[in-house]
N, C-alpha and C. Protein backbone atom coordinates (compact mmCIF):
# COMPACT_ATOMS: atom_id res chain seq x y z
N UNK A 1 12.49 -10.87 -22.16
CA UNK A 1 11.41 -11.05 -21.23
C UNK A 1 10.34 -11.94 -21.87
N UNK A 2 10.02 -12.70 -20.66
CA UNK A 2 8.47 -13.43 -21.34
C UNK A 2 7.27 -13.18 -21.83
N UNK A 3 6.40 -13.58 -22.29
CA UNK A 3 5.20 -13.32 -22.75
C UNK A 3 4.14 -13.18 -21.20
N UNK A 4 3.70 -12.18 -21.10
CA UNK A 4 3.22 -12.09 -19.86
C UNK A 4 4.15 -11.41 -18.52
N UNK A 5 5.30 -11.07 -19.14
CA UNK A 5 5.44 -10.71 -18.09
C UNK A 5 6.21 -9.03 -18.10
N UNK A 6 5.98 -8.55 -17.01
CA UNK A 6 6.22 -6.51 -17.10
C UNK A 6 7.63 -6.68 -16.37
N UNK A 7 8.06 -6.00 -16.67
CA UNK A 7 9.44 -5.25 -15.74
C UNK A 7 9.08 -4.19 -14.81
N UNK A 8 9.10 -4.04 -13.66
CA UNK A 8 9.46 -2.62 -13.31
C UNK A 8 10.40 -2.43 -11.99
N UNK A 9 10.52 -0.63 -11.80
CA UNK A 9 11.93 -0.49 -11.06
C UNK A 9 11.24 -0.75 -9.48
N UNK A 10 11.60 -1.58 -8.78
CA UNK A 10 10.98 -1.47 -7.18
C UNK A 10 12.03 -1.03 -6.52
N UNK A 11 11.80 0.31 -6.27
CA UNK A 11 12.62 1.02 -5.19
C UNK A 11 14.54 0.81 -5.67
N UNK A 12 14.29 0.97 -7.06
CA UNK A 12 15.67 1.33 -7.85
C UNK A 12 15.85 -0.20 -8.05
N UNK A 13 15.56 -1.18 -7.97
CA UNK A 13 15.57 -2.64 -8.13
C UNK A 13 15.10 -2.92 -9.56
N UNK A 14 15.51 -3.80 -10.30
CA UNK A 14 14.36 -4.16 -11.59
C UNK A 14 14.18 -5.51 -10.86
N UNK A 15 12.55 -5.52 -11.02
CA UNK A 15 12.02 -7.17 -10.55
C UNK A 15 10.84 -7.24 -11.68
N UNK A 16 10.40 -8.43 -11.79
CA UNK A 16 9.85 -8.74 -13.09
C UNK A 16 8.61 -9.53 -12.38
N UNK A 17 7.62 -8.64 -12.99
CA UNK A 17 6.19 -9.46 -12.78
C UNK A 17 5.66 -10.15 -13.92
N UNK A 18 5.54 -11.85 -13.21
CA UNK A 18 4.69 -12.54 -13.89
C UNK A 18 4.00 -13.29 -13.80
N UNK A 19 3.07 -13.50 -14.50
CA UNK A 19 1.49 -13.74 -15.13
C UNK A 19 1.59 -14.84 -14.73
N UNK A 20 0.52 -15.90 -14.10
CA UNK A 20 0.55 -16.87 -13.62
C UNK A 20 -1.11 -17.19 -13.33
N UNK A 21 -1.89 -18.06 -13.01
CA UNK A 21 -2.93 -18.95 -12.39
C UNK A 21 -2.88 -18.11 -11.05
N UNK A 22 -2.09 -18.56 -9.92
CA UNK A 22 -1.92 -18.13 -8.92
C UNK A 22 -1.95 -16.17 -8.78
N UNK A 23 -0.99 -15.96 -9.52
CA UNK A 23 -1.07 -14.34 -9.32
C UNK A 23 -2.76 -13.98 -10.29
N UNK A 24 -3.47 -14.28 -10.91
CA UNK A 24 -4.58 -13.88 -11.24
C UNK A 24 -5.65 -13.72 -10.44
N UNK A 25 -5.58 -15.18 -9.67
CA UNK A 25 -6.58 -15.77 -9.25
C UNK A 25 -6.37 -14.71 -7.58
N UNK A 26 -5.05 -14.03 -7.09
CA UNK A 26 -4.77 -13.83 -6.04
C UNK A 26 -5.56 -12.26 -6.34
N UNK A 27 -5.13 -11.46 -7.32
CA UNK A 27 -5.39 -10.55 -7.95
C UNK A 27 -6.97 -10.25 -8.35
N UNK A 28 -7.64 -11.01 -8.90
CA UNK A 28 -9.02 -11.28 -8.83
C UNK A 28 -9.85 -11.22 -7.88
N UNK A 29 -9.26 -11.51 -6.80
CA UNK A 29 -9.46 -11.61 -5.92
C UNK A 29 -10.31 -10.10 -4.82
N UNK A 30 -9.59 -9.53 -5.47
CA UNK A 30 -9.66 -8.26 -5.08
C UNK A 30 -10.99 -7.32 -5.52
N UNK A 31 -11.83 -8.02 -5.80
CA UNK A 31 -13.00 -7.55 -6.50
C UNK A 31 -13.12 -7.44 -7.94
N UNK A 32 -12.29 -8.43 -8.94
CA UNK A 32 -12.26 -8.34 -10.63
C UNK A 32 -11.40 -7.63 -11.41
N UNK A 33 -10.93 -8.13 -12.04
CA UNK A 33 -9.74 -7.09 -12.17
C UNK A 33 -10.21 -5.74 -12.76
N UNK A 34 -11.90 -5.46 -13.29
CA UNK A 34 -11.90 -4.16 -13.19
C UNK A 34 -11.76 -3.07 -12.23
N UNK A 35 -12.30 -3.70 -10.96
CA UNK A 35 -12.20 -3.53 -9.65
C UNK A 35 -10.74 -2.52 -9.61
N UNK A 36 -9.70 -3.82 -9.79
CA UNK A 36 -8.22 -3.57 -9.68
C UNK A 36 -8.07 -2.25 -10.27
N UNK A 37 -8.29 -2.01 -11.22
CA UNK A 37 -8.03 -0.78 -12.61
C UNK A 37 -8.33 0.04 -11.94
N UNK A 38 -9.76 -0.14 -11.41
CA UNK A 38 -9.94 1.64 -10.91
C UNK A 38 -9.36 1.87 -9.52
N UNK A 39 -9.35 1.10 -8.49
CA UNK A 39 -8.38 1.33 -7.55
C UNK A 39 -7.23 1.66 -7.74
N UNK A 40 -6.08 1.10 -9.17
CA UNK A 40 -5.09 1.16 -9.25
C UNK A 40 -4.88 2.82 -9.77
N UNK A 41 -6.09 2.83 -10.64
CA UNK A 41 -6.41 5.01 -11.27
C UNK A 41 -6.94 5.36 -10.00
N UNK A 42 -6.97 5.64 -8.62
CA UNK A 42 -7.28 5.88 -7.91
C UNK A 42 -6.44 6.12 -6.81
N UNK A 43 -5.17 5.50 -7.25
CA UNK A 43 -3.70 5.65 -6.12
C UNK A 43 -4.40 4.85 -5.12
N UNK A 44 -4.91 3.28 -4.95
CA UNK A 44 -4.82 3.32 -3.64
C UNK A 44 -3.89 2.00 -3.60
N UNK A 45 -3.12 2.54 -2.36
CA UNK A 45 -1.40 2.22 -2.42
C UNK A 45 -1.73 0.37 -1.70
N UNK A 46 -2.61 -0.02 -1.15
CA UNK A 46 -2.88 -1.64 -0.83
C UNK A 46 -2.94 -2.12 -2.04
N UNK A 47 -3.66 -1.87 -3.15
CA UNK A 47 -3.83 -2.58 -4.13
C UNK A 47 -2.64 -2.77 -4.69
N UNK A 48 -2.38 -1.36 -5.27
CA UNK A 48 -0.51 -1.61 -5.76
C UNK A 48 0.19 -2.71 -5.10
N UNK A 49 0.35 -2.58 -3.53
CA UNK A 49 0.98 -3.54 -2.78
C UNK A 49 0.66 -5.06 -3.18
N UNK A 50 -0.56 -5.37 -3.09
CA UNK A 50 -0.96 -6.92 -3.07
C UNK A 50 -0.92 -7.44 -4.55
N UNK A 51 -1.24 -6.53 -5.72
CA UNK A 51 -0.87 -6.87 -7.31
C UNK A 51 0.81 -7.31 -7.39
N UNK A 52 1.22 -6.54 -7.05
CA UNK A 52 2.82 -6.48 -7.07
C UNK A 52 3.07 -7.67 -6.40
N UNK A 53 2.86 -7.83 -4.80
CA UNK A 53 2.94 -9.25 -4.24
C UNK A 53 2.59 -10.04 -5.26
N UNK A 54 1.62 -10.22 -5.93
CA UNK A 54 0.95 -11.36 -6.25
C UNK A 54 1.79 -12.15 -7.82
N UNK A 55 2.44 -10.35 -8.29
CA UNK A 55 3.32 -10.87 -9.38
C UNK A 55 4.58 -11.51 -9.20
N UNK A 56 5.03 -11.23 -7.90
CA UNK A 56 6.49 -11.39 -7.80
C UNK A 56 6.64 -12.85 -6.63
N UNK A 57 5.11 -13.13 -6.47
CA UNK A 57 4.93 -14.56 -5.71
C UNK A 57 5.52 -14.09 -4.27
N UNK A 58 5.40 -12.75 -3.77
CA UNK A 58 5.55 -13.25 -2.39
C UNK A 58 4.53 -12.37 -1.48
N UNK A 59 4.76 -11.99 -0.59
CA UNK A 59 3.61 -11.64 0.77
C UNK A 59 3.71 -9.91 0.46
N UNK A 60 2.16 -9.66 0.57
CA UNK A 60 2.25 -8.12 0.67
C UNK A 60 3.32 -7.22 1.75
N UNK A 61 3.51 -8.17 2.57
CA UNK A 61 4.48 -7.34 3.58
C UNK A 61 6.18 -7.26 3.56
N UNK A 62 6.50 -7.90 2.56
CA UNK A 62 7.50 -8.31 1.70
C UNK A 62 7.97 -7.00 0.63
N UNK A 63 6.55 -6.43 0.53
CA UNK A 63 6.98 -5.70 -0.85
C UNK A 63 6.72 -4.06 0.04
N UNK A 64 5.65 -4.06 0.69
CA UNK A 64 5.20 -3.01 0.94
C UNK A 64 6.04 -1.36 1.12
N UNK A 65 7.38 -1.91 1.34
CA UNK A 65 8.25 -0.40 1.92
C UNK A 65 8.55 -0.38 0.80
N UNK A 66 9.37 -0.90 -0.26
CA UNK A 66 9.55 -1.01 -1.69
C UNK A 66 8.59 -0.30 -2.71
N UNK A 67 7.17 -0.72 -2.51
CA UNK A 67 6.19 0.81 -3.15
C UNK A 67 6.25 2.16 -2.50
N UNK A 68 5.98 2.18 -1.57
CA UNK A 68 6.18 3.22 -0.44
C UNK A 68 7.26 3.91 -1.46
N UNK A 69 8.17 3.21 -1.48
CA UNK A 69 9.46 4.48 -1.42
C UNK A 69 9.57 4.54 -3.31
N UNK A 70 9.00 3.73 -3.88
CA UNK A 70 8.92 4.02 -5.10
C UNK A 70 8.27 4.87 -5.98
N UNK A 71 6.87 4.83 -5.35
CA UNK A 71 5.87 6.14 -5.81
C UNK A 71 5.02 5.64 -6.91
N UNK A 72 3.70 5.54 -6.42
CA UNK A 72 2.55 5.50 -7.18
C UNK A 72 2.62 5.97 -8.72
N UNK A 73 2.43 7.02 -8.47
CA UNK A 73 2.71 7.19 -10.59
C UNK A 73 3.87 6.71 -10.99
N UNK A 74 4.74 6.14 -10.52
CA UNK A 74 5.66 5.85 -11.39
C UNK A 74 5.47 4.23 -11.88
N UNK A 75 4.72 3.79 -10.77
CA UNK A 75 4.35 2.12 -10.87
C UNK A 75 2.89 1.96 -11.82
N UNK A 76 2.12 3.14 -11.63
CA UNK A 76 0.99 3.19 -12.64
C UNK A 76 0.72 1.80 -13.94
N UNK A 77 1.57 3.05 -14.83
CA UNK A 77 1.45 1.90 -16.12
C UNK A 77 2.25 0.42 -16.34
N UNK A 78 2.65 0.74 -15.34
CA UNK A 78 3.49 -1.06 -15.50
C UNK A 78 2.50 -1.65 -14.94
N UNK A 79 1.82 -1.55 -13.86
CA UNK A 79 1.12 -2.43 -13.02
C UNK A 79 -0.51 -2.77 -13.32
N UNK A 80 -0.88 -1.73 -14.28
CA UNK A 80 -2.18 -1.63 -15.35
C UNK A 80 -1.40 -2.80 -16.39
N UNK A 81 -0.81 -2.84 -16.89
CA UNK A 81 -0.52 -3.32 -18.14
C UNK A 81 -0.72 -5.05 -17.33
N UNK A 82 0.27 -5.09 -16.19
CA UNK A 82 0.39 -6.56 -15.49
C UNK A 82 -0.81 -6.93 -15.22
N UNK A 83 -2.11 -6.14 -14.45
CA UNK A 83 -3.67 -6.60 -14.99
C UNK A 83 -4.24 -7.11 -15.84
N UNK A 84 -3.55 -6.31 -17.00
CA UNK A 84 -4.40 -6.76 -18.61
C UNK A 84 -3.64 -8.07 -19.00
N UNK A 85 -2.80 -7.88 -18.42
CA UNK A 85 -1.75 -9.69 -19.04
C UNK A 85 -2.89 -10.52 -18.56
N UNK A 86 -2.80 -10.44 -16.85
CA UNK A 86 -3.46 -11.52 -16.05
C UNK A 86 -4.67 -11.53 -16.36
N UNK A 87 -5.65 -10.68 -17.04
CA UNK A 87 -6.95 -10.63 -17.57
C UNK A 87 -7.34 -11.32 -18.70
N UNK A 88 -6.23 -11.73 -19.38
CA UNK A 88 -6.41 -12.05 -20.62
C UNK A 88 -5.48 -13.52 -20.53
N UNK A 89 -5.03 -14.13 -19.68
CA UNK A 89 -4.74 -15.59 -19.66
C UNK A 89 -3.29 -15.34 -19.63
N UNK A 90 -2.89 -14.18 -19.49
CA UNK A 90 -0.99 -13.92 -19.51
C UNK A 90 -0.49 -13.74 -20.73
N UNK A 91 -1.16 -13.40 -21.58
CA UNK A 91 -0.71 -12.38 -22.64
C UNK A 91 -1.39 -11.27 -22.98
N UNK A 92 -0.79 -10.58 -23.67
CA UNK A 92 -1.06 -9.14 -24.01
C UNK A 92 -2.30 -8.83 -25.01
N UNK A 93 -3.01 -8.20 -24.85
CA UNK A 93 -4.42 -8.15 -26.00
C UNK A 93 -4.32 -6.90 -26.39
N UNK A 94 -5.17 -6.62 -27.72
CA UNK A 94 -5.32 -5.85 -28.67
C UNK A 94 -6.61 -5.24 -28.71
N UNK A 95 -7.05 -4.23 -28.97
CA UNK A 95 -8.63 -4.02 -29.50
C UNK A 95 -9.21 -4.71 -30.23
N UNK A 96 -8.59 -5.41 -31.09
CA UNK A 96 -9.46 -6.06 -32.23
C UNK A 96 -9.61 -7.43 -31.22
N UNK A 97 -9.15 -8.02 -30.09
CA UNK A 97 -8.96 -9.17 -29.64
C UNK A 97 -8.41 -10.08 -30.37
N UNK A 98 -7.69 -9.84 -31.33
CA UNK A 98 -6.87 -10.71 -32.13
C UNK A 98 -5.38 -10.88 -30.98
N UNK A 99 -4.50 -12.07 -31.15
CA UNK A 99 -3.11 -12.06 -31.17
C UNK A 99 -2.39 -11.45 -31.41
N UNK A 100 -1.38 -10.25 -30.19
CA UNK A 100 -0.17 -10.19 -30.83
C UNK A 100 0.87 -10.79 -31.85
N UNK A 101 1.57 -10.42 -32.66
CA UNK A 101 1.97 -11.03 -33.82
C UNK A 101 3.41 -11.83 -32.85
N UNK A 102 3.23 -13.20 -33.11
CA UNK A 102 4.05 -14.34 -32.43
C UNK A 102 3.29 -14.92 -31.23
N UNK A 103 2.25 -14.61 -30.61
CA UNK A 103 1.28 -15.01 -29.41
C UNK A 103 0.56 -15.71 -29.92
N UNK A 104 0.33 -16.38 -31.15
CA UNK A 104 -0.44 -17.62 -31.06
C UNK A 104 -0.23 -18.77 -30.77
């Protein structure tokens, strides 16, 4: 897998979200991606929907029965983590804000 980008199961499917200009900027969109975080700790199931759209480049209505039947906590930490990619330019960050080791 790429730098920037999450795996997860959509509705027993593996599809792969990734980090992009477009999916940030679509994602951002949404009131910041802190915004995103707490909606996303909050279960609310549009956001999931339109992040996920936004990783996998296609239309919220595309994906929407696919979360539905997948289930909120299970999409949780994949879809937090796909935030922090897109927050940070599409790679992965650290506390210290240093580089993952090979991300420079």
């Amino acid at each position: 897998m790429a730098v920037g980008e999450v795996e997860i199961l959509l509705n027993g499917k593996p599809e792969t979200l990734r980090s992009s200009l477009d999916a940030a900027k679509r994602v951002n969109a949404l009131g910041g991606f802190m915004n995103v975080h707490a909606k996303l700790q909050a279960y609310d199931f549009d956001f999931f929907v339109m992040v996920i759209a936004a990783g996998l480049g296609k239309k919220a209505s595309d994906v929407e029965a696919s979360v539905y039947k997948t289930g909120l906590p299970k999409l949780l930490g994949d879809v937090s983590t796909f935030v922090n990619y897109l927050a940070n330019g599409g790679k992965p960050f650290t506390q210290s804000g240093e580089a993952e080791p090979g991300e420079e």
